[in-house]
Protein backbone atom coordinates (compact mmCIF):
# COMPACT_ATOMS: atom_id res chain seq x y z
CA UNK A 1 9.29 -57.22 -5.37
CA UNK A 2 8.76 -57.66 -1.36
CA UNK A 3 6.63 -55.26 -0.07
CA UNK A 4 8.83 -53.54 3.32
CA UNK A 5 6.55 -50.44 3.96
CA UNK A 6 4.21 -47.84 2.25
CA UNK A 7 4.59 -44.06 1.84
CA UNK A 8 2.26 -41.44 3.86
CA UNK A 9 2.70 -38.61 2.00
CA UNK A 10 4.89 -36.61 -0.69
CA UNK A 11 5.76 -33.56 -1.73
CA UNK A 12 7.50 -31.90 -4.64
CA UNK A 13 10.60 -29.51 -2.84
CA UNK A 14 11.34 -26.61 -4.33
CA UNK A 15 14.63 -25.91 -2.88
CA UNK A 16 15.64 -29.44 -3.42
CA UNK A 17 14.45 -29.26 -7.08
CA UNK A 18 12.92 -33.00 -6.70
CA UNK A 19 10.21 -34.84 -5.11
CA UNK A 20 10.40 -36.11 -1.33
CA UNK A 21 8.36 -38.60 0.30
CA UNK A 22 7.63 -39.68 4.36
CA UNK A 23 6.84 -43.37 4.55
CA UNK A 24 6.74 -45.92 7.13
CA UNK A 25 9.54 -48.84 6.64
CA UNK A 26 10.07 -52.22 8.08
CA UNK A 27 13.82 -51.95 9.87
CA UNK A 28 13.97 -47.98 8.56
CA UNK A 29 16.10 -46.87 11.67
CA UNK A 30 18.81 -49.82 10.57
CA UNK A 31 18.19 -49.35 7.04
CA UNK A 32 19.54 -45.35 6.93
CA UNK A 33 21.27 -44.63 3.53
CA UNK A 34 20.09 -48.30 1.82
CA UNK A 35 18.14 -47.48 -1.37
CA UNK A 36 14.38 -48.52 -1.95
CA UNK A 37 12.42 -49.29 -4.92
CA UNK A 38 9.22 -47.87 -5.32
CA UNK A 39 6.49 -49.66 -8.02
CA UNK A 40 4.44 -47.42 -9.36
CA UNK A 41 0.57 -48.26 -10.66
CA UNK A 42 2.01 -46.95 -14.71
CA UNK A 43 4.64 -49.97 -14.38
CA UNK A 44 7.66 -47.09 -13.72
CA UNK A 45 10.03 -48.07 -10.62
CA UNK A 46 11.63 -44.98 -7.75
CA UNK A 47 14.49 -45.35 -6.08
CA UNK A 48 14.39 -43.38 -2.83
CA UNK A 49 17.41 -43.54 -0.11
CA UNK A 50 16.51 -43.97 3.41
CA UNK A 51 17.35 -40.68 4.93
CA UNK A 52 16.99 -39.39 8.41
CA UNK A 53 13.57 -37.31 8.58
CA UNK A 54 15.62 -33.97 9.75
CA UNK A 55 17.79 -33.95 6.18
CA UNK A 56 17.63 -30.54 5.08
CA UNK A 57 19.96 -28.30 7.30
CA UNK A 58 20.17 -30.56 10.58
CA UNK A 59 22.16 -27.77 12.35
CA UNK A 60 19.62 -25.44 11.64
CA UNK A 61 22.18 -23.12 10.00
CA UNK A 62 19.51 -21.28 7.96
CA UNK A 63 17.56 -20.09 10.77
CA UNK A 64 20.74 -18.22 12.08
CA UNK A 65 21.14 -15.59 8.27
């Protein structure tokens, strides 16, 4: 599996109900909505889309209740 980037950091969302991760990828901008695998050290395999970093209410909708 060709290595295209690593992840910086991760986080388990609450609201979402599932884990999200930041991480630096070769072509991201022109790679939005393409799926990536992630290899983990325990031999398991992520997918993860390639999302936009503002994903969670981009019109800021929540901030107006």
């Amino acid at each position: 599996m060709p290595m295209v980037g690593h992840v910086t950091s991760s986080y388990s969302s609450a609201i979402l109900g599932h884990g999200i991760a930041l991480a630096v990828v070769k072509g991201g901008q022109e790679r939005m909505g393409q799926t990536v695998y992630l290899p983990m050290d325990d031999g398991q395999i992520h997918e993860a889309e390639i999302v936009n970093s503002v994903f969670y209410d981009p019109k800021g909708q929540r901030q107006h209740v």
